[in-house]
Protein backbone atom coordinates (compact mmCIF):
# COMPACT_ATOMS: atom_id res chain seq x y z
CA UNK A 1 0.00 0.00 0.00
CA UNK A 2 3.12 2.10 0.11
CA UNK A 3 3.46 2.35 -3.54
CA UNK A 4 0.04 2.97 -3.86
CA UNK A 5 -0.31 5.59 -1.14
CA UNK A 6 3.09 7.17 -3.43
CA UNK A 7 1.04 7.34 -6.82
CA UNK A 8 -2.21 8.29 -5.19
CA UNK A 9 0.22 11.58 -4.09
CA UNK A 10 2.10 11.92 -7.31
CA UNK A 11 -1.09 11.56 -9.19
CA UNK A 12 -2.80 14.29 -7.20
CA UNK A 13 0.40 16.32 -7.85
CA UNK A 14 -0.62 16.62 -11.55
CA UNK A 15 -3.94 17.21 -10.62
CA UNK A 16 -6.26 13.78 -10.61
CA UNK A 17 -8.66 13.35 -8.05
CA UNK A 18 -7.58 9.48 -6.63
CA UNK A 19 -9.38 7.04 -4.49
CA UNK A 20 -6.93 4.26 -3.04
CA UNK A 21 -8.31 0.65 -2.20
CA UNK A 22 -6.52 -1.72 0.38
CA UNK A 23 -7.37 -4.58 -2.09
CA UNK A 24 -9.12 -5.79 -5.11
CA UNK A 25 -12.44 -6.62 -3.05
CA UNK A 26 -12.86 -2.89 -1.84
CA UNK A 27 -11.21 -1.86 -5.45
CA UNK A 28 -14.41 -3.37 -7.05
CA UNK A 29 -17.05 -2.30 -4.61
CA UNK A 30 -15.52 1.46 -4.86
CA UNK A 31 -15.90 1.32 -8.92
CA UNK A 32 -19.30 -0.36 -8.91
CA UNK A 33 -20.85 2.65 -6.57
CA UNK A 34 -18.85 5.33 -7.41
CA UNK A 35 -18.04 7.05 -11.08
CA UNK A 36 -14.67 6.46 -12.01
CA UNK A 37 -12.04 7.13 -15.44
CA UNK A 38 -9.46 5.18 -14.82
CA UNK A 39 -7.73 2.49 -12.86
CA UNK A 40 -4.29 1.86 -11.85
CA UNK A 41 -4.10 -1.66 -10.67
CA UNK A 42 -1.60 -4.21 -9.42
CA UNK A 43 -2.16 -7.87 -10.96
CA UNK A 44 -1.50 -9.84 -7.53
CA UNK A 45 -3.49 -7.55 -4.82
CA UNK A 46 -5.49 -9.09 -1.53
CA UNK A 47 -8.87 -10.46 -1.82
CA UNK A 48 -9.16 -10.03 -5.23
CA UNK A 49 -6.33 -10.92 -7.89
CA UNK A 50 -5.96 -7.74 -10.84
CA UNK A 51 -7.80 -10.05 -13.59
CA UNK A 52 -10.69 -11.12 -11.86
CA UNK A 53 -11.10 -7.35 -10.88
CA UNK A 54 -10.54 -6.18 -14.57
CA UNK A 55 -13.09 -8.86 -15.85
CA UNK A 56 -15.36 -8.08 -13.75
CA UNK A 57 -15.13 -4.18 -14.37
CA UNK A 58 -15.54 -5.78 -18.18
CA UNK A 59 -18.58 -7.11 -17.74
CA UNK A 60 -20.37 -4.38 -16.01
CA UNK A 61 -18.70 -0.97 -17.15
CA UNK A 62 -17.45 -1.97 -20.26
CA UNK A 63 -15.99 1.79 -20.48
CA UNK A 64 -14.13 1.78 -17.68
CA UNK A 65 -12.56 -1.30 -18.71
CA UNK A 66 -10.70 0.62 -21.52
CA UNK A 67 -9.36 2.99 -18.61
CA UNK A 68 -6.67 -0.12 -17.26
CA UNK A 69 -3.63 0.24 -16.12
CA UNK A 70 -1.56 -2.55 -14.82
CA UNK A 71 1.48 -1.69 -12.78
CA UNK A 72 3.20 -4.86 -12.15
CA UNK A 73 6.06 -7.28 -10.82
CA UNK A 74 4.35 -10.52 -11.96
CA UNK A 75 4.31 -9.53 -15.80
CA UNK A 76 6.36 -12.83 -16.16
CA UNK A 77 4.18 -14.93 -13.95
CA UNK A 78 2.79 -17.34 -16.62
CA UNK A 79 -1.12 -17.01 -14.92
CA UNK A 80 -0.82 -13.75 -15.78
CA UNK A 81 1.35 -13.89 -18.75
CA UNK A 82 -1.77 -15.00 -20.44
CA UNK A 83 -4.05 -12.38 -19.21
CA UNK A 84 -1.78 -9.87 -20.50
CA UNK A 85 -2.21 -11.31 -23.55
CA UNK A 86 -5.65 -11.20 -24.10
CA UNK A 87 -6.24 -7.62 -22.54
CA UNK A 88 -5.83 -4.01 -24.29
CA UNK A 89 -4.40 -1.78 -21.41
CA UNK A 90 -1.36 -1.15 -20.67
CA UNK A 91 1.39 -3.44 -18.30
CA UNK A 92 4.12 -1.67 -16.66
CA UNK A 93 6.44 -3.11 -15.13
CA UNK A 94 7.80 -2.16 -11.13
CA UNK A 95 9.41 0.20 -10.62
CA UNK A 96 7.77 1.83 -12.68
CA UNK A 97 9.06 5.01 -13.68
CA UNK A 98 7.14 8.23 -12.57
CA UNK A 99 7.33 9.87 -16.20
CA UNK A 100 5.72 6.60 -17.53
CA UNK A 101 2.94 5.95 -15.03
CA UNK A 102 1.62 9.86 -15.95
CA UNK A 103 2.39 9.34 -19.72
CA UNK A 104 -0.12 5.97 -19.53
CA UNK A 105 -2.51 7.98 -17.33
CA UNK A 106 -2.85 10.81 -19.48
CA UNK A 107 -3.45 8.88 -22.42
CA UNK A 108 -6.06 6.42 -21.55
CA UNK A 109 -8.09 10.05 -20.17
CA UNK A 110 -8.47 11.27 -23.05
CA UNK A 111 -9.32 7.69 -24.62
């Protein structure tokens, strides 16, 4: 939740207006009851891995699914090797760097 708690800053920075979830369970209940434009996500989080979030989030706001954005250090796990594979958002990689977390942010925004 560090890293998180150090985007959610950097993000807000730059403007955003960011909501932070302690794991993909309260991740998903926050985007089903509240509007929201984008995501950053992690693919291995508590409660609720990054795919089954994002495919759920598929299913029922279709949108907001285009508004992904995995920050990751299991890109090479093979589970989610094949995830990544079949989704259209971006995967970076930790540690991510700052000037490519905002680039990624800013683009899906105006997606």
């Amino acid at each position: 939740l560090q890293l998180a708690s150090s985007y959610k800053e950097l993000l807000e920075i730059q403007g955003y207006d960011v909501s932070l979830a302690p794991d993909g369970a309260e991740a998903l209940k926050h985007v089903l009851v509240n509007h929201t434009d984008a995501v950053i996500c992690d693919l291995q989080m508590p409660k609720l891995e990054g795919d089954l979030f994002y495919a759920t989030v598929e299913r029922t706001q279709p949108s907001l699914a285009r508004r992904f954005v995995f920050v990751t250090g299991m890109a090479d796990d093979e589970h989610f090797q094949k995830f990544i594979a079949t989704v259209d958002a971006p995967v970076l990689r930790k540690p991510v760097m700052v000037t490519a977390l905002l680039a990624e942010v800013a683009r899906i925004m105006i997606c």
